[in-house]
Structures are given as structure tokens and as C-alpha cells.
N, C-alpha and C. Protein backbone atom coordinates (compact mmCIF):
# COMPACT_ATOMS: atom_id res chain seq x y z
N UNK A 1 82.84 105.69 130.06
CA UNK A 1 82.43 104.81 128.99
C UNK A 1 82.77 105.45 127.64
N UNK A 2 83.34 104.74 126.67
CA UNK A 2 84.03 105.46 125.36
C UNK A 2 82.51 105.25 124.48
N UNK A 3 82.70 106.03 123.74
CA UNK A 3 81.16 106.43 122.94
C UNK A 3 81.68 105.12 121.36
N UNK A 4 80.87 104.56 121.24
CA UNK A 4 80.61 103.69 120.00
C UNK A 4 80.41 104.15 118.55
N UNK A 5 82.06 104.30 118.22
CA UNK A 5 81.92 105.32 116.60
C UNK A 5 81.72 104.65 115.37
N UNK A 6 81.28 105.06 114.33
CA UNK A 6 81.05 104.29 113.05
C UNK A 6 81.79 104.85 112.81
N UNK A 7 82.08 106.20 111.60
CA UNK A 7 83.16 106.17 110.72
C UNK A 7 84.35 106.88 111.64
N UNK A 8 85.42 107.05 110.57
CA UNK A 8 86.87 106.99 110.90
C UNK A 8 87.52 107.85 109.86
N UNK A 9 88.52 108.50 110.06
CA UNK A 9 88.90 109.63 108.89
C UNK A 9 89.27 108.57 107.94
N UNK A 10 89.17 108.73 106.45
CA UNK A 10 89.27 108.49 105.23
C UNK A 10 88.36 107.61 105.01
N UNK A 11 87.21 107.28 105.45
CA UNK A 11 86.49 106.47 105.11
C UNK A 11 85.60 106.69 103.98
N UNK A 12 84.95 105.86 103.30
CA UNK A 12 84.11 106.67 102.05
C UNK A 12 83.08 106.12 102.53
N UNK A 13 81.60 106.82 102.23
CA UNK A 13 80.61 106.61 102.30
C UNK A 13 79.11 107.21 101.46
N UNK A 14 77.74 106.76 101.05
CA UNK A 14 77.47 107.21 100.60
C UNK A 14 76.19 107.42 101.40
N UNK A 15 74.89 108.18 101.08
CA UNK A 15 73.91 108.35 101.70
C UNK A 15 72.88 107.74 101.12
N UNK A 16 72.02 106.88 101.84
CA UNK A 16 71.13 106.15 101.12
C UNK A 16 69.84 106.78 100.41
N UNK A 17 69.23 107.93 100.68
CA UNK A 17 68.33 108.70 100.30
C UNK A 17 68.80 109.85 99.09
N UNK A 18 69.91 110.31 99.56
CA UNK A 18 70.56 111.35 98.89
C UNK A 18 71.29 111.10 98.14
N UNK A 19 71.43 110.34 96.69
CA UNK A 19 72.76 109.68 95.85
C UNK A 19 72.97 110.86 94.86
N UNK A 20 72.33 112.30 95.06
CA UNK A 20 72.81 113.44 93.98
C UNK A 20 73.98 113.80 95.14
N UNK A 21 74.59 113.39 96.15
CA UNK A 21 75.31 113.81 96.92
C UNK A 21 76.52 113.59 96.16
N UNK A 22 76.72 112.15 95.60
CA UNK A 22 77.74 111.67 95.71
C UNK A 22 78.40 110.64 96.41
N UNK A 23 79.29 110.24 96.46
CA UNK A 23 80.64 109.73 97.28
C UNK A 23 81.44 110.77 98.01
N UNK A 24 81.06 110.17 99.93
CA UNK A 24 82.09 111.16 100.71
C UNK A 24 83.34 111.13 101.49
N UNK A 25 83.68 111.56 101.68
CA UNK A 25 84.95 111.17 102.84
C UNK A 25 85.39 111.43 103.44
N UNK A 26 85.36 110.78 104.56
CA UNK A 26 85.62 111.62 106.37
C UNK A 26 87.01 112.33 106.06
N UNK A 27 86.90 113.45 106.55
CA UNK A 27 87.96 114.22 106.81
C UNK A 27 88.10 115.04 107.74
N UNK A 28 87.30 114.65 109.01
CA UNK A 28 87.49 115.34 110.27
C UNK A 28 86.63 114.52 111.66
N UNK A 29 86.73 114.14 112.46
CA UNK A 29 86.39 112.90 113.70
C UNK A 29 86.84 114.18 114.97
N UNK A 30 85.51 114.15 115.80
CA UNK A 30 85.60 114.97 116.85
C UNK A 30 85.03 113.93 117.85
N UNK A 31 85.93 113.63 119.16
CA UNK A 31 85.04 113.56 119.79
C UNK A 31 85.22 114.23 121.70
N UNK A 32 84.02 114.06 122.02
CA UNK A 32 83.99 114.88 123.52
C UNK A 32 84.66 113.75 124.56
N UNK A 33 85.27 114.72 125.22
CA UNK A 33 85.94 113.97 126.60
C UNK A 33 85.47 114.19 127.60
N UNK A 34 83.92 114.77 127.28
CA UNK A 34 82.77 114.98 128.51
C UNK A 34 81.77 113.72 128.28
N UNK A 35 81.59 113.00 129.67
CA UNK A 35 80.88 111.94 130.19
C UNK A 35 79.63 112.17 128.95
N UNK A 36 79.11 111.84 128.06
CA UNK A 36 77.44 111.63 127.36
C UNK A 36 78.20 113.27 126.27
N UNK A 37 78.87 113.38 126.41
CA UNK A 37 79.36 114.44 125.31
C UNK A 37 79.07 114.21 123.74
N UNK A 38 79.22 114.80 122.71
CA UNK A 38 78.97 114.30 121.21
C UNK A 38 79.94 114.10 120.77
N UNK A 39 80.02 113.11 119.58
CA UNK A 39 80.59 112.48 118.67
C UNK A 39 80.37 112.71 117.29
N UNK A 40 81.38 113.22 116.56
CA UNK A 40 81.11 114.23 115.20
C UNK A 40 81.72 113.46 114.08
N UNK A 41 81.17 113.61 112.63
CA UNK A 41 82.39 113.37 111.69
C UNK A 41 81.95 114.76 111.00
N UNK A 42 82.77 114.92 110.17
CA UNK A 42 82.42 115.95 108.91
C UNK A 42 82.96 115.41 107.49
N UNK A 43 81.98 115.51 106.68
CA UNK A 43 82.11 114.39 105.22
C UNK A 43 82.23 115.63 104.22
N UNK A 44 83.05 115.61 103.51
CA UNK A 44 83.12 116.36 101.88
C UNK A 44 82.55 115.24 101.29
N UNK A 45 81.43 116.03 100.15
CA UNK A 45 80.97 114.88 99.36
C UNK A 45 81.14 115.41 98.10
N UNK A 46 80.52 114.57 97.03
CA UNK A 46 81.01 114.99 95.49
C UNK A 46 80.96 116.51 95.12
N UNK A 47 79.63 116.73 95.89
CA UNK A 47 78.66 118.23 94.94
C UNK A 47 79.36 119.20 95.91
N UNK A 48 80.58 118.74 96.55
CA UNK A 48 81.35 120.19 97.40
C UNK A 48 81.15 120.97 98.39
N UNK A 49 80.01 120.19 99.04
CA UNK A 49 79.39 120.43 100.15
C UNK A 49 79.85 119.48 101.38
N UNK A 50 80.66 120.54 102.54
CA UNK A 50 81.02 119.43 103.66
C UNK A 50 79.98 119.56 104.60
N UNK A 51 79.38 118.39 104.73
CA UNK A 51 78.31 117.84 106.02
C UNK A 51 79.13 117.19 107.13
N UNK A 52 77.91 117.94 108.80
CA UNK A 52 78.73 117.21 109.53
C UNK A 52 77.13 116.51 109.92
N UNK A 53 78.07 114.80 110.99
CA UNK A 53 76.82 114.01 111.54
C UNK A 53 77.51 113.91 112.79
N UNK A 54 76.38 113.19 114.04
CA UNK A 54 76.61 112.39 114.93
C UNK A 54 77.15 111.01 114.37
N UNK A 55 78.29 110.89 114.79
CA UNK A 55 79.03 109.55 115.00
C UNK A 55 78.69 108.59 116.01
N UNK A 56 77.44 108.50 116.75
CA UNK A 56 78.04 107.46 118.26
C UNK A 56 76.61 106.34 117.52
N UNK A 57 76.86 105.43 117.72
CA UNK A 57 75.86 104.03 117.54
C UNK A 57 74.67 104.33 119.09
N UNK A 58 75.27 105.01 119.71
CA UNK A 58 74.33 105.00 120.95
C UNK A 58 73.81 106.08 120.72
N UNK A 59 73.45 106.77 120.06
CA UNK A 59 72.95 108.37 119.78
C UNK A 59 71.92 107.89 118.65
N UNK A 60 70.70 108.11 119.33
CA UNK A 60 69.59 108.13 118.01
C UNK A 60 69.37 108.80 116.40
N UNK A 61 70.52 110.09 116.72
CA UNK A 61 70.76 110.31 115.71
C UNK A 61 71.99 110.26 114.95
N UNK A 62 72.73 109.17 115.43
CA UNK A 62 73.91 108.28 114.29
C UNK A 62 73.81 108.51 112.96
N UNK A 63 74.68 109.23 112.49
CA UNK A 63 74.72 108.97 110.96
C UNK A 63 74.68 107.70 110.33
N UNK A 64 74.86 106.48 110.77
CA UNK A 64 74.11 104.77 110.35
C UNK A 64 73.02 105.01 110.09
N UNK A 65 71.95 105.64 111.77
CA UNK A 65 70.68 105.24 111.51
C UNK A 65 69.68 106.77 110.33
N UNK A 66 70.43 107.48 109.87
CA UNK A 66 69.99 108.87 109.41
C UNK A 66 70.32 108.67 108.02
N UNK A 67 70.99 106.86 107.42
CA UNK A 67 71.40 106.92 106.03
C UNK A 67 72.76 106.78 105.64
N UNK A 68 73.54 107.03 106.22
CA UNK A 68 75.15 107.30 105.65
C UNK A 68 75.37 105.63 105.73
N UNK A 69 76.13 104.96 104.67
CA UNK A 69 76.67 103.65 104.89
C UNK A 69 78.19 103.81 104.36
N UNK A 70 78.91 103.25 104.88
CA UNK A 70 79.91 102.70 103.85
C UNK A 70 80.10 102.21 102.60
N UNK A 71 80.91 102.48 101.84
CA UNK A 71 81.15 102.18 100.62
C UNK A 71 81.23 100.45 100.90
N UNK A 72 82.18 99.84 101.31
CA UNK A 72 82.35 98.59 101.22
C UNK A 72 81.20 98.19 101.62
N UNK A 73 80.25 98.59 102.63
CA UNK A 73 79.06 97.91 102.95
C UNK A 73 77.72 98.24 102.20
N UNK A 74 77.82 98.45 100.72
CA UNK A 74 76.97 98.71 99.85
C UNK A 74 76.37 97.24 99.86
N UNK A 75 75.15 97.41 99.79
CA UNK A 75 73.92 96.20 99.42
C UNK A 75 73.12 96.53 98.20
N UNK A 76 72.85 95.84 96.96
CA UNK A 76 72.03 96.35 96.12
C UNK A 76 70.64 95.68 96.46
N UNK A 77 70.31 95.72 97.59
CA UNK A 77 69.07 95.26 98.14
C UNK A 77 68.72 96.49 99.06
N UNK A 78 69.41 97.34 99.58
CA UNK A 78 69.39 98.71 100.49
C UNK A 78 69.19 99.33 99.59
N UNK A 79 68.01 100.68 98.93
CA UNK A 79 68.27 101.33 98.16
C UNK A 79 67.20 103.01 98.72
């Protein structure tokens, strides 16, 4: 079963809690070719700090559900 990824290299995104972060952008996508294995991105963000997250929608701790959104999918009702 292929693991369910949100972001994708060059994607921008920002963090919904954390906006002294900045604007980030994937610049590295790992993932395992072991059965329930992990799913990685790693984000450079403004303040020069590269963070990595879980990538999989099926992983409770998804960078979706931990805050990270997409740029294009900004809501000024999400804040």
C-alpha cells in the first residue's frame, strides 16, 4: 500500500501557529519502501532553520494535522 503524501519538493508552505517562521519550501521528500515505514519532508523556512515532518495523511502525526498548510491553500478564516 503506497503511503498518502501531502507535500512535494518545491512546494511552499506556512505553519499555522508559528508565522515568526516564515515561508517554507520543501527541499527534500523521503520516503520508506518498508511496508508501514515513514514518510519525511524537510522544509527551509525564512529564519534559516531546516525542519523535518511526517508526510503521510495516515500518520497521526502528518505535518497537515501538526499545522503546516500550503501557500495556495491559505484561508483568512484558519489563523
Amino acid at each position: 500500500m503506497q503511503p498518502r503524501t501531502y507535500l512535494k519538493i518545491g512546494d511552499k508552505v506556512r505553519h499555522l501557529h508559528y508565522s515568526l517562521w516564515g515561508v517554507g519550501e520543501v527541499i527534500e521528500e523521503r520516503n520508506s519502501t518498508l511496508p508501514g515505514g515513514i514518510c519525511l519532508v524537510r522544509i527551509i523556512f525564512e529564519d534559516g532553520v531546516e525542519r523535518s515532518f511526517i508526510n503521510n495523511f495516515d500518520h497521526e502525526m502528518c505535518c497537515y494535522y501538526t499545522g503546516i498548510r500550503l501557500i495556495e491553500e491559505f484561508s483568512l478564516w484558519e489563523t
